[in-house]
PDB file of N, CA and C in Angstrom:
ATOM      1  N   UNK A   1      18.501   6.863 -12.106  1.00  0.00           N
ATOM      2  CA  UNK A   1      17.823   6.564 -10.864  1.00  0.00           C
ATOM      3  C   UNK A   1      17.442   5.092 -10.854  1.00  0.00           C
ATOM      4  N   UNK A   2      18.096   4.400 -10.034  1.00  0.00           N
ATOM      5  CA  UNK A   2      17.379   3.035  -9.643  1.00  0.00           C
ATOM      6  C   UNK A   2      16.246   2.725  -8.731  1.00  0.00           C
ATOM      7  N   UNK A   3      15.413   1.506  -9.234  1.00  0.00           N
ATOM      8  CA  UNK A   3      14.095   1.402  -8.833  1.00  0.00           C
ATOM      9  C   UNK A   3      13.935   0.184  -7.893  1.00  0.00           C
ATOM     10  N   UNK A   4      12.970  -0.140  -6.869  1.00  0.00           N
ATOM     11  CA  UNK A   4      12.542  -0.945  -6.372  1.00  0.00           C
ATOM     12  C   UNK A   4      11.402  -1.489  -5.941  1.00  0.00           C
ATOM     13  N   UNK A   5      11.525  -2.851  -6.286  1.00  0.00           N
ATOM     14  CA  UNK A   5      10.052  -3.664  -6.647  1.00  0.00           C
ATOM     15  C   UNK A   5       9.858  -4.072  -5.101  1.00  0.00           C
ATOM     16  N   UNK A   6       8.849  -3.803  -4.270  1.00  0.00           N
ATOM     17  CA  UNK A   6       8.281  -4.416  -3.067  1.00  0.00           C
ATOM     18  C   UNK A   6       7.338  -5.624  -3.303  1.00  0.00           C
ATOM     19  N   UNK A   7       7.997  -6.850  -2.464  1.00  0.00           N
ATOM     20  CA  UNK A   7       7.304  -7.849  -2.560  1.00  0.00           C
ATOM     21  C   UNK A   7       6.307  -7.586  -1.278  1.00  0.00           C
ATOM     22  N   UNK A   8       5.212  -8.610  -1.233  1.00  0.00           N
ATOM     23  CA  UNK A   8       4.343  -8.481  -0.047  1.00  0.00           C
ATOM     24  C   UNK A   8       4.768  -7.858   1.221  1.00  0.00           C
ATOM     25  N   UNK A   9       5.646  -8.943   1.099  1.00  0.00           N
ATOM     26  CA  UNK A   9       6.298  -8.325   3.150  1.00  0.00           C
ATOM     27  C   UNK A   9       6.842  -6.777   3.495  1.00  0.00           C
ATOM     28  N   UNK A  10       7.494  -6.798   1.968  1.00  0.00           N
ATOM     29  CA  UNK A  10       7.800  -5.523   2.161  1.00  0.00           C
ATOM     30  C   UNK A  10       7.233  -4.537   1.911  1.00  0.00           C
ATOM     31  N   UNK A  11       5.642  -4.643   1.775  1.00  0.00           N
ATOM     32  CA  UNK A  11       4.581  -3.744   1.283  1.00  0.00           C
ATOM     33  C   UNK A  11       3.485  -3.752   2.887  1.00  0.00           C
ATOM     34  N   UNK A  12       4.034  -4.711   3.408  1.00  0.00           N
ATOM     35  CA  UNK A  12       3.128  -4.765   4.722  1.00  0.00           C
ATOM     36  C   UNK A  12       3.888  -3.850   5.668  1.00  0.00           C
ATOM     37  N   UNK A  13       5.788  -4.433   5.224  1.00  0.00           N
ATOM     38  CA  UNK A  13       6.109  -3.534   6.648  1.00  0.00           C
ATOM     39  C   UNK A  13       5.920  -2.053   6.248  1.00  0.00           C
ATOM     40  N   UNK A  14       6.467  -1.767   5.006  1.00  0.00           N
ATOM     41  CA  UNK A  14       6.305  -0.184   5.054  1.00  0.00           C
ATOM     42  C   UNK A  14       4.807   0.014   5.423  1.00  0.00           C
ATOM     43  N   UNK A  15       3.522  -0.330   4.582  1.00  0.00           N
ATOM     44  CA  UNK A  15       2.427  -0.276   5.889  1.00  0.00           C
ATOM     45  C   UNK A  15       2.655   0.226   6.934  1.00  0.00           C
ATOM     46  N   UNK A  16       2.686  -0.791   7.726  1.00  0.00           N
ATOM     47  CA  UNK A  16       2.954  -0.798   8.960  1.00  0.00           C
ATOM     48  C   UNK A  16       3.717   0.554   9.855  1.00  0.00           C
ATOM     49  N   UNK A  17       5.135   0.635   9.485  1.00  0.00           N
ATOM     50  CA  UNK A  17       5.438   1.657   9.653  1.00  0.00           C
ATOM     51  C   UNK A  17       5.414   3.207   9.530  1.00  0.00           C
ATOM     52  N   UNK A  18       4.371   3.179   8.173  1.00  0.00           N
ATOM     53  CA  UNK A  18       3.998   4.564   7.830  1.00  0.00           C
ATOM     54  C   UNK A  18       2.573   5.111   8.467  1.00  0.00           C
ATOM     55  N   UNK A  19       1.652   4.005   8.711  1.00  0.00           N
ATOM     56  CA  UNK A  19       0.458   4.283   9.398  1.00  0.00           C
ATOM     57  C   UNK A  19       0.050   3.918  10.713  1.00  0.00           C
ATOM     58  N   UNK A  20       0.880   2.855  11.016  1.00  0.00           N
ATOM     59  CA  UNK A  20       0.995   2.009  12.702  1.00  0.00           C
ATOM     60  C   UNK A  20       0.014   1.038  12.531  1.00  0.00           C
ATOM     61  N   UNK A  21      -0.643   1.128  11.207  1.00  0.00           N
ATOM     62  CA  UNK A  21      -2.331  -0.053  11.732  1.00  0.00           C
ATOM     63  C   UNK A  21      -1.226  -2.011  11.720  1.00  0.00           C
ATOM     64  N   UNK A  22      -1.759  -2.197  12.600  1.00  0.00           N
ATOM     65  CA  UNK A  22      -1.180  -3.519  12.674  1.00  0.00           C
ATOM     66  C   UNK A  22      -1.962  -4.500  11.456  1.00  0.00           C
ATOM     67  N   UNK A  23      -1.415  -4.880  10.358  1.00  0.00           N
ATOM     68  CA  UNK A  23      -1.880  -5.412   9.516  1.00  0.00           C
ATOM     69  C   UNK A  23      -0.883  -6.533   8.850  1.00  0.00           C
ATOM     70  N   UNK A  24      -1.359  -7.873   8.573  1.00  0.00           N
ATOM     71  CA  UNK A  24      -1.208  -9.095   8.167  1.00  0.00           C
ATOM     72  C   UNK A  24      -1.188  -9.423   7.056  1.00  0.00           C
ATOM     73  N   UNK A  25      -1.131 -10.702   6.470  1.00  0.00           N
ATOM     74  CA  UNK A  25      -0.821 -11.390   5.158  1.00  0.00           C
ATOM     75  C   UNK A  25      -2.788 -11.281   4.879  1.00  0.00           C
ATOM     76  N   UNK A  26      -3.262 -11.789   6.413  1.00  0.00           N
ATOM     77  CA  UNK A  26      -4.843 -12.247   6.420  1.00  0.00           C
ATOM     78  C   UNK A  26      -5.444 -10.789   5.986  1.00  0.00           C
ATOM     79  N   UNK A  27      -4.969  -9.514   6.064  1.00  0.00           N
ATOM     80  CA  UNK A  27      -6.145  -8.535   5.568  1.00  0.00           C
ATOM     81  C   UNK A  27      -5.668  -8.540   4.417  1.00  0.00           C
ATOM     82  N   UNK A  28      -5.054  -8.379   3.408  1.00  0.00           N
ATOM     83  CA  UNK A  28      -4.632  -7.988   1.883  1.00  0.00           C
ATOM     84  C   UNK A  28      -5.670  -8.015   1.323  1.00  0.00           C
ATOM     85  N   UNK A  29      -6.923  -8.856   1.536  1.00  0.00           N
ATOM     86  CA  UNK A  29      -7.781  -9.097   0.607  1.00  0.00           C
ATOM     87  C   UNK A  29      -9.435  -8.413   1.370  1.00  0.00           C
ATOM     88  N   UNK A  30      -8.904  -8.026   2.430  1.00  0.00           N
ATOM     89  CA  UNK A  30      -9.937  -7.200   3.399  1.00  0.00           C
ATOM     90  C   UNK A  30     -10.299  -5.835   2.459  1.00  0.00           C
ATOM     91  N   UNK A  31     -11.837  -5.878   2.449  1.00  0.00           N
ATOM     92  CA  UNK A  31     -12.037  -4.808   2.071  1.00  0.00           C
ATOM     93  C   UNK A  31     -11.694  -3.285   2.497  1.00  0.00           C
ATOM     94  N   UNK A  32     -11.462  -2.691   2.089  1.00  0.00           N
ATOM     95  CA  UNK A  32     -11.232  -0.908   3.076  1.00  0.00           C
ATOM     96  C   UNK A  32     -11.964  -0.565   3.939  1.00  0.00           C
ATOM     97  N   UNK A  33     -13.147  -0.576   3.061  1.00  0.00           N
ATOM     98  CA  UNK A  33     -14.283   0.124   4.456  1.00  0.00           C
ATOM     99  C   UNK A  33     -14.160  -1.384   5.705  1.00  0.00           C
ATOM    100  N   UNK A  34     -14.421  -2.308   5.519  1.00  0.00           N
ATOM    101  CA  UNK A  34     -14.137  -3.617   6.659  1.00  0.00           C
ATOM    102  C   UNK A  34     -12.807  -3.485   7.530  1.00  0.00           C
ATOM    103  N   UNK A  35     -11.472  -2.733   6.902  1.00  0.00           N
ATOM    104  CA  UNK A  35     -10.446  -2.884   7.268  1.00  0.00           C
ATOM    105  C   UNK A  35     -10.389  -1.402   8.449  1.00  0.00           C
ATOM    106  N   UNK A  36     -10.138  -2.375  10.123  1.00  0.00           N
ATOM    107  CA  UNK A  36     -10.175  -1.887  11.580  1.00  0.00           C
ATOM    108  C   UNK A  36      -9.087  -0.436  10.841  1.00  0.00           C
ATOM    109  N   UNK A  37      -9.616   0.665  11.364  1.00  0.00           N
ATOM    110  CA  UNK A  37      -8.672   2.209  11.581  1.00  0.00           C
ATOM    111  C   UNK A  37      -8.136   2.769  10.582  1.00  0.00           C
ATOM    112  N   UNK A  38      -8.781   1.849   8.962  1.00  0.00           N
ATOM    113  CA  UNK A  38      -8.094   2.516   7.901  1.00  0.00           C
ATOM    114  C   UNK A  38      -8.896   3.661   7.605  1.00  0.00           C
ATOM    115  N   UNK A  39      -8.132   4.582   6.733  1.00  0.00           N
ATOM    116  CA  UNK A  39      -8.593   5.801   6.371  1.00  0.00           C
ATOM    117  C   UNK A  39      -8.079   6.284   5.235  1.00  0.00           C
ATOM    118  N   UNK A  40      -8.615   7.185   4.448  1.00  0.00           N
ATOM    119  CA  UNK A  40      -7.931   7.823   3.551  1.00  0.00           C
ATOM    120  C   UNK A  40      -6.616   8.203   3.325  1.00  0.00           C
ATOM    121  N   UNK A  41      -6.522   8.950   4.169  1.00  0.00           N
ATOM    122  CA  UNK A  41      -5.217   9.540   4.345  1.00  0.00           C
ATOM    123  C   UNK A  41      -4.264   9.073   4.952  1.00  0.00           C
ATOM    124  N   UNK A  42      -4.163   7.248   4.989  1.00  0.00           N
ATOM    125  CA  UNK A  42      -3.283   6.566   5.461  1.00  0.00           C
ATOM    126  C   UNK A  42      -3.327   5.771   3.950  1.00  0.00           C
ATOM    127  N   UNK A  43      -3.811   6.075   2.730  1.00  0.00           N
ATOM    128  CA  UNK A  43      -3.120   5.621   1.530  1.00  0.00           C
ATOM    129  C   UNK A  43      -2.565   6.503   1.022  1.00  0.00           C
ATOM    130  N   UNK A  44      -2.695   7.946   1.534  1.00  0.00           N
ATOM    131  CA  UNK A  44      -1.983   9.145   0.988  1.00  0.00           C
ATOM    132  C   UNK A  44      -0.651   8.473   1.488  1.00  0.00           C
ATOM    133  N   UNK A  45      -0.342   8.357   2.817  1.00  0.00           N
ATOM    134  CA  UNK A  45       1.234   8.430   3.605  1.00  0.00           C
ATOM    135  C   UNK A  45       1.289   6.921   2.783  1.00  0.00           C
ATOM    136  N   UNK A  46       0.623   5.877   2.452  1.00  0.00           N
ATOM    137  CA  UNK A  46       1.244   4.849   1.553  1.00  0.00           C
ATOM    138  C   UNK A  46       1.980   5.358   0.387  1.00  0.00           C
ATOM    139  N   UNK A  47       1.126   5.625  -0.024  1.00  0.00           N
ATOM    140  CA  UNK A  47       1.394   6.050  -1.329  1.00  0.00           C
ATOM    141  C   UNK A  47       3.390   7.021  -1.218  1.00  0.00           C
ATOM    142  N   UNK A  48       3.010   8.308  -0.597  1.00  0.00           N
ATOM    143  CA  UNK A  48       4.091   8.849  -0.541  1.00  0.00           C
ATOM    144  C   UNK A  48       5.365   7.498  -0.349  1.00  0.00           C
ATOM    145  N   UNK A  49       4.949   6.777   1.138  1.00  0.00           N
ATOM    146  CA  UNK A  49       6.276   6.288   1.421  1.00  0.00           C
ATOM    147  C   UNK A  49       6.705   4.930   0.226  1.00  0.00           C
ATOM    148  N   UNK A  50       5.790   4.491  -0.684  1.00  0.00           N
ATOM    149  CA  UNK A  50       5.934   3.726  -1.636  1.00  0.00           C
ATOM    150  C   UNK A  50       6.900   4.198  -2.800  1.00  0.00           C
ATOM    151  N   UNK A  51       6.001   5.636  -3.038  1.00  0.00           N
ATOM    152  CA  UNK A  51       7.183   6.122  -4.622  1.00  0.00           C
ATOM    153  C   UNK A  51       8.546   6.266  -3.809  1.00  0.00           C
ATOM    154  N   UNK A  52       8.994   7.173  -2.780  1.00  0.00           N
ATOM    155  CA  UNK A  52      10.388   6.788  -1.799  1.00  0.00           C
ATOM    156  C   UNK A  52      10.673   5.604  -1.950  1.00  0.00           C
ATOM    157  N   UNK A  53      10.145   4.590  -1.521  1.00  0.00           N
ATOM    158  CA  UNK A  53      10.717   3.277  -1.431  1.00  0.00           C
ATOM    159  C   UNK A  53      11.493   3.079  -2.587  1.00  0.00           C
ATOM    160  N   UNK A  54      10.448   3.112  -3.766  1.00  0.00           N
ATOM    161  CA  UNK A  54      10.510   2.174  -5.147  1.00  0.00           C
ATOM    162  C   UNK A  54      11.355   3.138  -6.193  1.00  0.00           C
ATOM    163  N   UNK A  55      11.589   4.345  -5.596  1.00  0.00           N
ATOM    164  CA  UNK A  55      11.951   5.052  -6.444  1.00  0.00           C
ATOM    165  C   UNK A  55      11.266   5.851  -7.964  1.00  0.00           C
ATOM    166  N   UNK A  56       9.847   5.514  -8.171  1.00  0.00           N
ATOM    167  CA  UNK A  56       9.103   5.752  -9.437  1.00  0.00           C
ATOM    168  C   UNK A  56       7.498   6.301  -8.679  1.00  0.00           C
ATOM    169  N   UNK A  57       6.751   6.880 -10.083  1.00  0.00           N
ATOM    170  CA  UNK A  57       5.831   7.045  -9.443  1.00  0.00           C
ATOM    171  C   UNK A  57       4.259   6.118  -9.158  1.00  0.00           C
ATOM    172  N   UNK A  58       3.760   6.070  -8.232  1.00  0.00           N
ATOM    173  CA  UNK A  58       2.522   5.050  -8.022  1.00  0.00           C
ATOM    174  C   UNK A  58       1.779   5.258  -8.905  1.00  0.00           C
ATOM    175  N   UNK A  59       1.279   4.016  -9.592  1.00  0.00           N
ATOM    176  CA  UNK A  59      -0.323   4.462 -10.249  1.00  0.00           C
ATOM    177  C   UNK A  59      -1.400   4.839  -9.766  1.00  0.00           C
ATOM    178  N   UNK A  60      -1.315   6.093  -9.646  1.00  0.00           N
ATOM    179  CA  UNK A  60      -2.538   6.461  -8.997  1.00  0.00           C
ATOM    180  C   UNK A  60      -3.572   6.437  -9.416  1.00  0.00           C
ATOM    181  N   UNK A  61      -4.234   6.189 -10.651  1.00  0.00           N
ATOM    182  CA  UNK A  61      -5.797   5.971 -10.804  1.00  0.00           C
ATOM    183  C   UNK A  61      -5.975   4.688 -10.459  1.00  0.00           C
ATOM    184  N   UNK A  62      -5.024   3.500 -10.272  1.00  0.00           N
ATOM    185  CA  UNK A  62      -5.102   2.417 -10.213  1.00  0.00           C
ATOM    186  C   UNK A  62      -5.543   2.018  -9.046  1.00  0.00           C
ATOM    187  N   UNK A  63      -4.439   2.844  -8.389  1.00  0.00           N
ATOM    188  CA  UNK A  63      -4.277   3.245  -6.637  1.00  0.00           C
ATOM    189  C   UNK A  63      -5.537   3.748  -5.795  1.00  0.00           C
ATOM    190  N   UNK A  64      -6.131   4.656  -6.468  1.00  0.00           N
ATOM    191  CA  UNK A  64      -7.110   5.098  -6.339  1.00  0.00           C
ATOM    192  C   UNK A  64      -8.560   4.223  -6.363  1.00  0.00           C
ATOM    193  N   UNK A  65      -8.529   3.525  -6.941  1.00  0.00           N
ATOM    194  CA  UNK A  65      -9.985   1.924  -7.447  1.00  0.00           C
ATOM    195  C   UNK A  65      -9.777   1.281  -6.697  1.00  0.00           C
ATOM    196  N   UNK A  66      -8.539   0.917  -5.977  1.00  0.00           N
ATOM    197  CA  UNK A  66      -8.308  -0.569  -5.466  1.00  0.00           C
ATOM    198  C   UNK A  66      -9.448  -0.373  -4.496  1.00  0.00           C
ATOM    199  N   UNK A  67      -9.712  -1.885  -3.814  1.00  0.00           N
ATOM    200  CA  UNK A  67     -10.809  -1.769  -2.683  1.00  0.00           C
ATOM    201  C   UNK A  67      -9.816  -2.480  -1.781  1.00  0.00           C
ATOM    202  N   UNK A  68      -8.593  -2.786  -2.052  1.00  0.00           N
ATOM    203  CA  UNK A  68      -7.827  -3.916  -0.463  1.00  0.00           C
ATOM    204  C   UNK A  68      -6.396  -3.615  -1.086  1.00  0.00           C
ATOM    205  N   UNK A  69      -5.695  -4.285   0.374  1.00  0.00           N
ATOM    206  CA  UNK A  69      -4.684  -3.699   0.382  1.00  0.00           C
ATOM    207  C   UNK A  69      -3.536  -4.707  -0.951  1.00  0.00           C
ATOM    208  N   UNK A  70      -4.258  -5.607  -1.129  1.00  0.00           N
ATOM    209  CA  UNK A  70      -3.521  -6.675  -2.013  1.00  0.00           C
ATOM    210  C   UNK A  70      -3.662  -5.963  -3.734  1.00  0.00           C
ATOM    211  N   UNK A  71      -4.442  -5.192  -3.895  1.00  0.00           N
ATOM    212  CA  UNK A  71      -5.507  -4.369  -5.166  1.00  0.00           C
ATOM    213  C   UNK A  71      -4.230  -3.811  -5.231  1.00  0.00           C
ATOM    214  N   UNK A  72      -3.910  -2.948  -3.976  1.00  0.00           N
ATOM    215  CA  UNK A  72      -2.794  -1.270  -4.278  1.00  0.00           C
ATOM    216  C   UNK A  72      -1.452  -2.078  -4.045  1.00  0.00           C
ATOM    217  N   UNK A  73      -1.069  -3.234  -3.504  1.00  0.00           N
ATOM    218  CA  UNK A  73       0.024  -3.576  -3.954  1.00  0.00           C
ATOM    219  C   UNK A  73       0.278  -4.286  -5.539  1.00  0.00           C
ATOM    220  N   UNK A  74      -0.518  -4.949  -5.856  1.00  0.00           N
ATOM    221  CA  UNK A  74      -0.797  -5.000  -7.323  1.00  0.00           C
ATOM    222  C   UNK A  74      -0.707  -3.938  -8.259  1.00  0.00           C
ATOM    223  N   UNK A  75      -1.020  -3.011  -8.064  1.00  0.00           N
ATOM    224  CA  UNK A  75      -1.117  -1.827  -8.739  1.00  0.00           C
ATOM    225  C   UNK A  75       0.741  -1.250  -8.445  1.00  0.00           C
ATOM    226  N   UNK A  76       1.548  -1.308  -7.501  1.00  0.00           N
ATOM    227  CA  UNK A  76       2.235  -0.490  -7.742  1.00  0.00           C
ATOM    228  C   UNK A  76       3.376  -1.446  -7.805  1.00  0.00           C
ATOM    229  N   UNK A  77       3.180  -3.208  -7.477  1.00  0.00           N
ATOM    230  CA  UNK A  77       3.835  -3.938  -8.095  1.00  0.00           C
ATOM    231  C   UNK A  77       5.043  -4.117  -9.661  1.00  0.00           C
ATOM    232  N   UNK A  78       3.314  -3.431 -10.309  1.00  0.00           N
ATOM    233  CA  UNK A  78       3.676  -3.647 -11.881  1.00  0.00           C
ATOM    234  C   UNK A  78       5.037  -3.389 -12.590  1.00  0.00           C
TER     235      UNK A  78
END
């Protein structure tokens, strides 16, 4: 099975497309609770559409701590 590493952009668009929240380079470092219409269960549908993407599985305790969206791309960067 081959794997794939998402750089920023491509961690914004899937974002984007999996939850609809219109989000930028400028929130990555936005806190969660601060960040307009986010919710829980729009890092669940991250999460899912990430291990799809990348082919492997997310760190989820990692995944789980982050406080911004730059935290959980870091985390599944690695």
């Amino acid at each position: 099975m081959s794997t794939t590493t998402l750089d920023t952009e491509g961690f914004l668009t899937l974002l984007r497309d999996e939850t609809g929240l219109a989000v930028g380079t400028g929130d990555l470092d936005t806190d969660f609770d601060d960040l307009a219409d986010w919710d829980s269960v729009m890092l669940l549908k991250l999460l899912t559409a990430v291990e799809q993407a990348t082919g492997r599985p997310a760190p989820m305790l990692e995944v789980l701590e982050a406080r911004t969206l730059r935290a959980v791309h870091t985390a599944i960067a690695r």
